[in-house]
Structures are given as structure tokens and as C-alpha cells.
Protein backbone atom coordinates (compact mmCIF):
# COMPACT_ATOMS: atom_id res chain seq x y z
CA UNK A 1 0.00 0.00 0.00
CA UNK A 2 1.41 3.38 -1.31
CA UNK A 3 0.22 4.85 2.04
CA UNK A 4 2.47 2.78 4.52
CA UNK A 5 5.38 2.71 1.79
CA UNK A 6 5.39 6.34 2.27
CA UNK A 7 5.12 6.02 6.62
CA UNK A 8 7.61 3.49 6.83
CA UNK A 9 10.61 3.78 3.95
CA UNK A 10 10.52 7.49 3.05
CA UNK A 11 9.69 8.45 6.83
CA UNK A 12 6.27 10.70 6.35
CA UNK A 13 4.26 11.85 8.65
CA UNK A 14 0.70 10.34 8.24
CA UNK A 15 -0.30 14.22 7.18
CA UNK A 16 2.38 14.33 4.51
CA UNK A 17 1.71 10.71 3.24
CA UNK A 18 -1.86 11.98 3.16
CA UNK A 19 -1.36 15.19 1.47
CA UNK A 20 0.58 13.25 -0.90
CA UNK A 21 -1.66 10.90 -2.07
CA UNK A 22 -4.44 13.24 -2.74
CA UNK A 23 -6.52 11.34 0.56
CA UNK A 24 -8.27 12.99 3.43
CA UNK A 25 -6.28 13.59 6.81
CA UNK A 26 -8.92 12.01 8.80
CA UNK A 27 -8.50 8.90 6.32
CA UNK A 28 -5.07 8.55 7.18
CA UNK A 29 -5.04 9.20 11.01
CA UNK A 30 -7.78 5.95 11.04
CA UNK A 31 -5.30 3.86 8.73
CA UNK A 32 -2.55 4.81 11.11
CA UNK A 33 -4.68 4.09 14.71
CA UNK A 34 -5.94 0.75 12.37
CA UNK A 35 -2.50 -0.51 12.02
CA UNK A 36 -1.04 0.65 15.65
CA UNK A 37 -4.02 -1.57 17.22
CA UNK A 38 -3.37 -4.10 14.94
CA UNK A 39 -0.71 -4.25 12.22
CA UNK A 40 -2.08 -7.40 10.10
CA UNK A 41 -5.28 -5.68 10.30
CA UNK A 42 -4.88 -3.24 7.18
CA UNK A 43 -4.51 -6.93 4.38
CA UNK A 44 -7.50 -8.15 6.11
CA UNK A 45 -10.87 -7.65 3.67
CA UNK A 46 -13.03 -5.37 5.39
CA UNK A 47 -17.26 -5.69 5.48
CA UNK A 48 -18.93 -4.34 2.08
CA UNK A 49 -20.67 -1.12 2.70
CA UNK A 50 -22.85 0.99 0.50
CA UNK A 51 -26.49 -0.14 -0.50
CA UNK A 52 -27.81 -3.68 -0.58
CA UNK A 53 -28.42 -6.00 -3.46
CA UNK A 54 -31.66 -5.95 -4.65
CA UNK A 55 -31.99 -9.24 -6.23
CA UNK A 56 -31.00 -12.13 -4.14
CA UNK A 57 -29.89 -15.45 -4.98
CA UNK A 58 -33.63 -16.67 -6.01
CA UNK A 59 -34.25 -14.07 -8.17
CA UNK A 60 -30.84 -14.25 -10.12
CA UNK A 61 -32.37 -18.04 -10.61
CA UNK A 62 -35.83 -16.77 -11.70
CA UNK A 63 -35.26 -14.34 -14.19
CA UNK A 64 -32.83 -16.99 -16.64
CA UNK A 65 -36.11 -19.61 -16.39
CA UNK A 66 -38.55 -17.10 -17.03
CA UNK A 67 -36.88 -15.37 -20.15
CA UNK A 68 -35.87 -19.49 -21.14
CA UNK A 69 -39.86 -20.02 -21.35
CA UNK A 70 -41.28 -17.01 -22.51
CA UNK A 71 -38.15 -14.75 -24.56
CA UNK A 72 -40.89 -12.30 -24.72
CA UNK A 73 -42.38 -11.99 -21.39
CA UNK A 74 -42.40 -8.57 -20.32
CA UNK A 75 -41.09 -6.56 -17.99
CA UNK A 76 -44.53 -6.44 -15.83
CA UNK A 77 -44.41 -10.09 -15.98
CA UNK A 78 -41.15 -10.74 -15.13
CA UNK A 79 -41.68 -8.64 -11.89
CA UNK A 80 -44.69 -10.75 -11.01
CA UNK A 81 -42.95 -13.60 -11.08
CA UNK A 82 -40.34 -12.25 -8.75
CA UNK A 83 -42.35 -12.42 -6.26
């Protein structure tokens, strides 16, 4: 990560790393107090955020049958069948 190449081998201050790479201050004060706690904790995969799928898992299977029978169907249709 640029970030931490910056910190550790060019000897940055988290500000200067920050104002570097074109991020927010805050950003990199919370990457910084991340990796203090916990240094492996910055690789690990953190929780999605942002809105939630509409379609689940059912409907991804629903719509491929539906269009299989009926290439056709329309929208209104298709939406009736989704639930």
C-alpha cells in the first residue's frame, strides 16, 4: 500500500503521506490508529458497505427460467414472477 510505503521507507508523517496521495487527513489518522491496534489488520478484507443488493440469490435463478420459457415476457411479468 502506497500509504504505509510512504510512513515506513521514506519516513512521512501520516499528514504528509496523506497530502501526498491526494486522501483525506482524517483517512489517514484511522489507517494509522488501524494498524497501531493491529498491524495485520490493514490486508484483512473489510465488510462491504454501501447499499444492498436488490436481487438475491432466487431471483438471479428466476429471471434466466422465465426469459428461457417465454423470450418475450415482459417486464410487468417478469416482476410478477419475482415475487
Amino acid at each position: 500500500m502506497k500509504f504505509f510505503k510512504l510512513l515506513f521507507e521514506r519516513f512521512l508523517s501520516a499528514a504528509d503521506a496523506a497530502k501526498r496521495l491526494r486522501i483525506l487527513n482524517g483517512t489517514a489518522q484511522k489507517w494509522v490508529e488501524q494498524y497501531t491496534r493491529d498491524p495485520n489488520s490493514i490486508f484483512e478484507k473489510q465488510r462491504k458497505t454501501g447499499r444492498p443488493r436488490i436481487l438475491d440469490e432466487e431471483h438471479t435463478k428466476v429471471i434466466p427460467e422465465c426469459i428461457d420459457t417465454s423470450p418475450s415476457v415482459a417486464l410487468d411479468e417478469l416482476m410478477k414472477n419475482l415475487r
